[in-house]
N, C-alpha and C. Protein backbone atom coordinates (compact mmCIF):
# COMPACT_ATOMS: atom_id res chain seq x y z
N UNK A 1 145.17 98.81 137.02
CA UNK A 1 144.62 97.83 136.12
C UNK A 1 144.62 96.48 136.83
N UNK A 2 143.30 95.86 136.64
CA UNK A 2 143.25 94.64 137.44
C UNK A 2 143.59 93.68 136.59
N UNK A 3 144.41 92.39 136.64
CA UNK A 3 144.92 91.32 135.91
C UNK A 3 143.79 90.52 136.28
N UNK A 4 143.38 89.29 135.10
CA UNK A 4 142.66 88.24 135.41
C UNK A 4 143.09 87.05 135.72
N UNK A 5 143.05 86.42 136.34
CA UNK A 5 143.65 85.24 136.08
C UNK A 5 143.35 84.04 134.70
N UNK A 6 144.54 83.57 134.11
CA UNK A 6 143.63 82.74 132.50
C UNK A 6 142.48 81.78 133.17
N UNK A 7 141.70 81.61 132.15
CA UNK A 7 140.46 80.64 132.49
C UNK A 7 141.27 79.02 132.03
N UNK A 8 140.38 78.20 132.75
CA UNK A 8 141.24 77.07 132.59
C UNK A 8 140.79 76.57 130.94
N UNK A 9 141.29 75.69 130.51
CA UNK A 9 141.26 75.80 128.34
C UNK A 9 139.98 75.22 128.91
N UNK A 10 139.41 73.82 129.76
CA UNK A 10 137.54 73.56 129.04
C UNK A 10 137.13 74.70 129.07
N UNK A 11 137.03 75.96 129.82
CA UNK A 11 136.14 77.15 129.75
C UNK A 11 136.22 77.97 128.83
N UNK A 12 137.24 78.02 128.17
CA UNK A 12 137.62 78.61 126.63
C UNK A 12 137.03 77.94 125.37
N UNK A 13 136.95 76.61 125.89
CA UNK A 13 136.36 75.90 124.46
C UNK A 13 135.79 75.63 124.51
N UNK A 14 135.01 75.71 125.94
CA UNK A 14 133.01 75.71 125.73
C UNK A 14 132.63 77.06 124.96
N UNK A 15 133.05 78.06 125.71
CA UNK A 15 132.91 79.57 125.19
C UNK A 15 132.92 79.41 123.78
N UNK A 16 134.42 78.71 123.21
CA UNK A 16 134.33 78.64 121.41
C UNK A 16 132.99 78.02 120.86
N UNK A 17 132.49 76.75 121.41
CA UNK A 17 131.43 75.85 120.81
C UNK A 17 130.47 76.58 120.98
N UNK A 18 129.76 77.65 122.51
CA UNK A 18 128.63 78.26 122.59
C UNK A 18 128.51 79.18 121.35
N UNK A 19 130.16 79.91 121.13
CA UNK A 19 129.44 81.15 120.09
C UNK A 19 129.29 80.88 118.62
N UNK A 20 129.96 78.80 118.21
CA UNK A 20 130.03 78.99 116.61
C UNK A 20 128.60 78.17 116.73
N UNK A 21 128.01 77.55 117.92
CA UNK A 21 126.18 76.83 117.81
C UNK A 21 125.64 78.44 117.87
N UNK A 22 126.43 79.18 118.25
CA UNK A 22 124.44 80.62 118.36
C UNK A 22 125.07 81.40 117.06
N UNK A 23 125.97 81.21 116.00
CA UNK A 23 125.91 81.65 114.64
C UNK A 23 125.35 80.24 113.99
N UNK A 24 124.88 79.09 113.97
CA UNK A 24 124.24 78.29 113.54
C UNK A 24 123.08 78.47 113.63
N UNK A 25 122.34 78.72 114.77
CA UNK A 25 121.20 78.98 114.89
C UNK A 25 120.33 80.48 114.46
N UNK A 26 121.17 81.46 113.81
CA UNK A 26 120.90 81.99 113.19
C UNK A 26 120.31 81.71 111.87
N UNK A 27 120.34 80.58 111.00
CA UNK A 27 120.33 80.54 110.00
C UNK A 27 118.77 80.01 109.85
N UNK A 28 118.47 79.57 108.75
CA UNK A 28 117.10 79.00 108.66
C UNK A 28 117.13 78.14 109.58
N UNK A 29 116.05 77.10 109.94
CA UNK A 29 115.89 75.63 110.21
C UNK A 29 116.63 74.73 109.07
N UNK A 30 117.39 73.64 109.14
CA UNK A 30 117.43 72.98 108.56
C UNK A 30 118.34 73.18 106.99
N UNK A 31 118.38 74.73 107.58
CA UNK A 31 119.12 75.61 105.93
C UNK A 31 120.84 74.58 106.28
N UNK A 32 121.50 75.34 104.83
CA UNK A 32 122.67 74.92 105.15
C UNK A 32 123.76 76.31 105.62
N UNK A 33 124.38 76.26 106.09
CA UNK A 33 125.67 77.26 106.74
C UNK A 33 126.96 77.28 106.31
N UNK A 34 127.32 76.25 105.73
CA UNK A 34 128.66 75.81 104.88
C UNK A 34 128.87 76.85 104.09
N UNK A 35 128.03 77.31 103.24
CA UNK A 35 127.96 78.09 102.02
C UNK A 35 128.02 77.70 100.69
N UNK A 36 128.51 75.95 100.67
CA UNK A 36 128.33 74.76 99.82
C UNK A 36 127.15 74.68 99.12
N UNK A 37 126.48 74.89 98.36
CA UNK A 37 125.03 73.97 98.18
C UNK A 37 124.95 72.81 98.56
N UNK A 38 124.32 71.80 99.15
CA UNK A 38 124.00 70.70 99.46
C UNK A 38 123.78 70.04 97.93
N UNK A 39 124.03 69.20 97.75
CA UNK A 39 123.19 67.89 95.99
C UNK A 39 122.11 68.08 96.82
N UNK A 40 120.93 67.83 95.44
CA UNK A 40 119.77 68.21 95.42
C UNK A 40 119.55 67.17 95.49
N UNK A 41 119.76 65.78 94.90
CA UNK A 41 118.91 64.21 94.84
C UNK A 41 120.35 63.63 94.54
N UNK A 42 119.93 61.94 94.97
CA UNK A 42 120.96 60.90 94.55
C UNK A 42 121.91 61.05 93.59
N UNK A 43 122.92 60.86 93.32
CA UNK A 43 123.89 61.14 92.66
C UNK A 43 123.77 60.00 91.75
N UNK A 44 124.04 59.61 90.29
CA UNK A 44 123.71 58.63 89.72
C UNK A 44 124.85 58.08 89.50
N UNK A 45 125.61 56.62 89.50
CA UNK A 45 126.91 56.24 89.22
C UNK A 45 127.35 56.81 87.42
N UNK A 46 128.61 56.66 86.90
CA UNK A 46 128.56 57.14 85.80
C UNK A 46 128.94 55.80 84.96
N UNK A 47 128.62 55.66 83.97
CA UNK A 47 128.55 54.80 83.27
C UNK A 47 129.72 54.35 82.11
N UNK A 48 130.23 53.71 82.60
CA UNK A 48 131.45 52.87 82.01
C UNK A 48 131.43 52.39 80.51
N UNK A 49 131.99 52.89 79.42
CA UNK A 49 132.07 52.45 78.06
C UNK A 49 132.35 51.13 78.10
N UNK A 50 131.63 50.81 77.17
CA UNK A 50 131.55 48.67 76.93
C UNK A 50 132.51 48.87 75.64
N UNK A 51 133.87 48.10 75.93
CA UNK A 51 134.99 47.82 74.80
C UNK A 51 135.55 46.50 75.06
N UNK A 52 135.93 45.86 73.46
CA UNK A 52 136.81 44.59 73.81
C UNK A 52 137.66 45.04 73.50
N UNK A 53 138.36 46.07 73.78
CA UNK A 53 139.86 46.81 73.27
C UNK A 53 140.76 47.08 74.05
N UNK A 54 140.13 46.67 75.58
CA UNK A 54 140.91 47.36 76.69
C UNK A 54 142.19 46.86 76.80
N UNK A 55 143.07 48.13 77.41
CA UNK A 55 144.43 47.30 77.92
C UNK A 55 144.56 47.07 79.49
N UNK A 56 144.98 45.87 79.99
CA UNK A 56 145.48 45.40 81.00
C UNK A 56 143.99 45.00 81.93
N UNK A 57 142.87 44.54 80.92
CA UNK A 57 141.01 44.63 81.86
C UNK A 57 141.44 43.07 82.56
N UNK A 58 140.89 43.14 83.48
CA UNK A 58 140.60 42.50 84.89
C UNK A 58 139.36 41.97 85.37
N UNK A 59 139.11 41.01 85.21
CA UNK A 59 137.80 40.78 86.55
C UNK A 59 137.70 41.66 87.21
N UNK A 60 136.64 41.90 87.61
CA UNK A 60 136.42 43.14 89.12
C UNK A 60 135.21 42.14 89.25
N UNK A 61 134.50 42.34 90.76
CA UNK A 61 133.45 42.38 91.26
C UNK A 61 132.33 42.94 91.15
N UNK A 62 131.52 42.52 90.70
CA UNK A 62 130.23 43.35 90.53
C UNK A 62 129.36 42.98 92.22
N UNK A 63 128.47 43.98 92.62
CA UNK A 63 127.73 44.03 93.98
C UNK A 63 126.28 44.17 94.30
N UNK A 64 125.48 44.71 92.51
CA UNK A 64 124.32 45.27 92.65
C UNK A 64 124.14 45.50 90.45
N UNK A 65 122.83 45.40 90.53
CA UNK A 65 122.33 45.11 89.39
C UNK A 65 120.96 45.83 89.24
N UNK A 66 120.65 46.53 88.10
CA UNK A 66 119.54 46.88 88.11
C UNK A 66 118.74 46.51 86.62
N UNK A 67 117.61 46.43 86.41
CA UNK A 67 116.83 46.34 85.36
C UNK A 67 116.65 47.36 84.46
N UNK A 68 117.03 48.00 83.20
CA UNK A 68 117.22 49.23 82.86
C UNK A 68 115.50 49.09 81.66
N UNK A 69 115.64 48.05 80.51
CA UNK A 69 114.36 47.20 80.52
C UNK A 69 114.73 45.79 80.26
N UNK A 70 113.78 45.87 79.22
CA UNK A 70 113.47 43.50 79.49
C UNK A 70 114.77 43.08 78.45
N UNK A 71 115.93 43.70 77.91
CA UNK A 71 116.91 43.23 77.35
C UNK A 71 118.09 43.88 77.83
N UNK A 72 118.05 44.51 79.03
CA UNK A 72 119.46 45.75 79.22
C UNK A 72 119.08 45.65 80.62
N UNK A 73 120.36 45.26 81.16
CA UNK A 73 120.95 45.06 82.62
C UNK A 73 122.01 46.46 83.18
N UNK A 74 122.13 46.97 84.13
CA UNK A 74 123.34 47.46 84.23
C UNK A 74 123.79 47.23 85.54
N UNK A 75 125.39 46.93 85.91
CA UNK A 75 125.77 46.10 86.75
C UNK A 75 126.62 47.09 87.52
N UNK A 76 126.45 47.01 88.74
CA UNK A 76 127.03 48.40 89.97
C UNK A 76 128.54 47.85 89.75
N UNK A 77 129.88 48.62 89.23
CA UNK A 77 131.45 47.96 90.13
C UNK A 77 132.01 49.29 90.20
N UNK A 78 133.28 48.93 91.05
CA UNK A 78 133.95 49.98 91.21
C UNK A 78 135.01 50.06 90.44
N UNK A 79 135.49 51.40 89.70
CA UNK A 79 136.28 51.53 88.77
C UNK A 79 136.51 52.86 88.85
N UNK A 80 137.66 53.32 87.40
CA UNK A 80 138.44 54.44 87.41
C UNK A 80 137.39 55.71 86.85
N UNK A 81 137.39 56.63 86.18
CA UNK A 81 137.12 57.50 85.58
C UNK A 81 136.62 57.11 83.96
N UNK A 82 135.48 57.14 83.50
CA UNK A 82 135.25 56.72 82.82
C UNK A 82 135.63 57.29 81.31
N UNK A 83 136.60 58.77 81.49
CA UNK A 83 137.60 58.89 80.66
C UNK A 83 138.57 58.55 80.48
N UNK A 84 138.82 57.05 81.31
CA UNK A 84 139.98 56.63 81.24
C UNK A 84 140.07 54.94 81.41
N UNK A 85 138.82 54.62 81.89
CA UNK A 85 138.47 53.01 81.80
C UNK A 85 137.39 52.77 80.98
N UNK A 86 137.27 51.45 80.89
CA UNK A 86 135.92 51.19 80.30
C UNK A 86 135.73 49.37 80.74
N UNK A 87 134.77 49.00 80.45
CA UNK A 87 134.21 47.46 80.74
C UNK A 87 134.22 46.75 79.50
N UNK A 88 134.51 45.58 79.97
CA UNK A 88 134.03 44.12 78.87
C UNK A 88 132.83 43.15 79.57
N UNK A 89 131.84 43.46 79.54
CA UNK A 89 131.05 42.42 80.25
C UNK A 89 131.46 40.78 79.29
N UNK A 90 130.60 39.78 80.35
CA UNK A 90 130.84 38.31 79.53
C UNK A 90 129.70 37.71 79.94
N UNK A 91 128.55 37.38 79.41
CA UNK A 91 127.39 37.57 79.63
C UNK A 91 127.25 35.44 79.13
N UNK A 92 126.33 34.91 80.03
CA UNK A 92 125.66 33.55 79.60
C UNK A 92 124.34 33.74 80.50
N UNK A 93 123.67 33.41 79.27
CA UNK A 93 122.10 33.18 79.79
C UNK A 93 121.76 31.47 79.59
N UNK A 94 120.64 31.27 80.67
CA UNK A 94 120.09 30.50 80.80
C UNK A 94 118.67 30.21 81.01
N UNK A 95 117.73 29.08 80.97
CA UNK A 95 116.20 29.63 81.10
C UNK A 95 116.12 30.17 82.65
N UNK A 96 116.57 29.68 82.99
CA UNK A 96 116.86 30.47 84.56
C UNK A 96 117.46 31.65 85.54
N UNK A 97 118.66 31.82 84.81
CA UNK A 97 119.71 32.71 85.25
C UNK A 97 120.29 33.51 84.45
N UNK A 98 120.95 34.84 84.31
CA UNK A 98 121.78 35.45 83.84
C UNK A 98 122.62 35.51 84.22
N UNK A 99 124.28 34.92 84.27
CA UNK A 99 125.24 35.16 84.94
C UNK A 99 126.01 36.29 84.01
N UNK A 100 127.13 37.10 84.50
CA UNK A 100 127.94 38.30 84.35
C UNK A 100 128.70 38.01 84.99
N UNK A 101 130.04 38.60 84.14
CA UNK A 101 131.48 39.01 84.47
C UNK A 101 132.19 40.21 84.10
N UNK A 102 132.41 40.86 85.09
CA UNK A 102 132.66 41.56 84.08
C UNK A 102 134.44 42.06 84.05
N UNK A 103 134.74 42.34 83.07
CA UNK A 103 136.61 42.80 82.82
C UNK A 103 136.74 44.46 83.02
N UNK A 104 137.58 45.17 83.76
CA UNK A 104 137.79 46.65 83.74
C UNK A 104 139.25 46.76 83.21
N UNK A 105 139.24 47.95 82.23
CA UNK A 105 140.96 48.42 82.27
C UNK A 105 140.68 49.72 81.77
N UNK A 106 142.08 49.65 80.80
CA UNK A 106 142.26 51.29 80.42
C UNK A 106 141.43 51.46 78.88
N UNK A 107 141.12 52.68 78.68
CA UNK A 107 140.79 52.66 77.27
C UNK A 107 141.84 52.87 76.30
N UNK A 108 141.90 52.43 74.86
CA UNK A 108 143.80 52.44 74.02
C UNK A 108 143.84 53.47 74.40
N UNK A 109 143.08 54.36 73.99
CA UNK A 109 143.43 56.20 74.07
C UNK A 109 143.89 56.93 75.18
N UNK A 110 143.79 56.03 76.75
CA UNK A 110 144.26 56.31 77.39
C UNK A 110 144.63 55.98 78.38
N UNK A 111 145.71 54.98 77.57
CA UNK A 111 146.78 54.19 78.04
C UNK A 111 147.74 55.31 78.18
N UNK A 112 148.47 56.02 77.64
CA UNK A 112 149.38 56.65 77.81
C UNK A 112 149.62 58.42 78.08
N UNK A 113 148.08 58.57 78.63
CA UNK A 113 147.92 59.73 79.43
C UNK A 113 147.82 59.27 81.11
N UNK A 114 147.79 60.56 82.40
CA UNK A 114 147.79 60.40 83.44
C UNK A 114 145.96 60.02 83.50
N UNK A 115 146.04 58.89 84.33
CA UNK A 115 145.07 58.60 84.48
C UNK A 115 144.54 58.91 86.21
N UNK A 116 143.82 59.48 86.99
CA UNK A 116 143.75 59.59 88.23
C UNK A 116 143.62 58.53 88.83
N UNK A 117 144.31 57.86 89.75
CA UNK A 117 143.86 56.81 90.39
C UNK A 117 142.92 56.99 91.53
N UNK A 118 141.98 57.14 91.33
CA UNK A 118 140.61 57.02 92.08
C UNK A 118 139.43 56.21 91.75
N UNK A 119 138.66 55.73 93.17
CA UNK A 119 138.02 54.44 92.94
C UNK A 119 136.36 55.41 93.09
N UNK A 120 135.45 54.89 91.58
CA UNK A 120 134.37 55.60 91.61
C UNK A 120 133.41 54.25 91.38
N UNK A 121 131.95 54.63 91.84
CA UNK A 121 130.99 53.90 91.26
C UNK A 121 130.33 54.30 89.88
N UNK A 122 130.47 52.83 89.32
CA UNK A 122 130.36 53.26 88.10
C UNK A 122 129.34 51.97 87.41
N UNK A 123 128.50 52.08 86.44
CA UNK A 123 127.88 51.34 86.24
C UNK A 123 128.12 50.81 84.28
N UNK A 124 127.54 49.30 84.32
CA UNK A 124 127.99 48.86 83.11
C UNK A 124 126.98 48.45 82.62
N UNK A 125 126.51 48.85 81.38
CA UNK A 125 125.31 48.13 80.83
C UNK A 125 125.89 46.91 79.94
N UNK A 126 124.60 46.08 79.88
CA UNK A 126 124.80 44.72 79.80
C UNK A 126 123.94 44.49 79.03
N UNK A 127 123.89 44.11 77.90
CA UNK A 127 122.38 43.72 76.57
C UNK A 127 122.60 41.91 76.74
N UNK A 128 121.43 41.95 76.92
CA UNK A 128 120.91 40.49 77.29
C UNK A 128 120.35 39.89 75.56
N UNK A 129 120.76 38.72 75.54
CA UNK A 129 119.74 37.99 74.40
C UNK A 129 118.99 37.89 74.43
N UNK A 130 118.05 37.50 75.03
CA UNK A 130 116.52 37.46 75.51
C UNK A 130 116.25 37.87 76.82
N UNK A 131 114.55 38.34 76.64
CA UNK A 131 113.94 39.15 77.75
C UNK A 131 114.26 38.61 79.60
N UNK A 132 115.11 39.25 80.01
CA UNK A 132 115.53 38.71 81.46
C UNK A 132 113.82 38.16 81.84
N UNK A 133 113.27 38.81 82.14
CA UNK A 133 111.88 38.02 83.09
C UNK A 133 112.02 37.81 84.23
N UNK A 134 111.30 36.21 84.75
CA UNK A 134 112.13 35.90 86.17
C UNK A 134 113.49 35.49 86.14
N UNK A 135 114.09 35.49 85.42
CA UNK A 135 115.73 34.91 85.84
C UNK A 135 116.37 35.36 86.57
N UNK A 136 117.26 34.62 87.63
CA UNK A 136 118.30 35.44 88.33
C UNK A 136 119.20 35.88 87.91
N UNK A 137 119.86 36.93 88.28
CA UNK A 137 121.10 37.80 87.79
C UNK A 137 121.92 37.46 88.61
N UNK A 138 122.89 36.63 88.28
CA UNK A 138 124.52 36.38 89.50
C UNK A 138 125.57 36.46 88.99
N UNK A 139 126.69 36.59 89.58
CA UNK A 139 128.04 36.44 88.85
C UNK A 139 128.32 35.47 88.31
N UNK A 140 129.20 35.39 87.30
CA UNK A 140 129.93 34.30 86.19
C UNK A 140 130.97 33.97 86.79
N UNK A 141 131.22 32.74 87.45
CA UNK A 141 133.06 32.27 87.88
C UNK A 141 133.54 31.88 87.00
């Protein structure tokens, strides 16, 4: 019986990369191989309950704003689970501007369950007094 000598490890772990790219290339073009489904389209943020009830709500930052129509804003922030937070927007209009603030916390109901601490995008609608139009949308200091 003839002994080999070991191959040095790069020649082992090219060998690994050649044979898991030629089971990739088996698959469709462009298919997936994971066995995951891929998301089909954009994921939509989830939308944060509007309460003045919250416990322990906070300023947060808002980053992005969209037009939902000509009296309803909704404002991009980052926050908890929306079974477990919710928003206070604080809204002043002007003939010019819409400024927003908005407050995040817990909802009463669940204040005193485990809440996950994880940071999601989440969006807040915002009812305007009159028809936004051209006005700018900025934050409230």
């Amino acid at each position: 019986m003839r002994v080999r000598p070991p191959l040095p490890l790069a020649a082992c772990l090219l060998a690994v990369v050649a044979a898991l790219s030629a089971c990739g290339s088996a698959a469709e073009p462009g298919g997936d191989t994971s066995g995951v489904p891929a998301p089909t389209g954009p994921t939509r943020p989830g939308v944060l309950p509007t309460r003045s009830d919250l416990v322990g709500a906070q300023v947060v930052q808002w980053r992005d704003w969209r037009s939902v129509d000509d009296r309803t804003i909704e404002v991009t922030v980052t926050a908890g689970p929306a079974d477990c937070y919710g928003a206070e927007p604080e809204v002043t209009e002007s003939e010019t501007a819409v400024r927003v603030r908005i407050r995040v916390g817990l909802l009463p109901e669940a204040a005193d369950k485990d809440c996950p601490a994880i940071a999601k995008e989440s969006v807040v609608p915002v009812r305007l007094t009159s028809a936004l139009g051209d006005r700018k949308v900025e934050p409230l200091s």
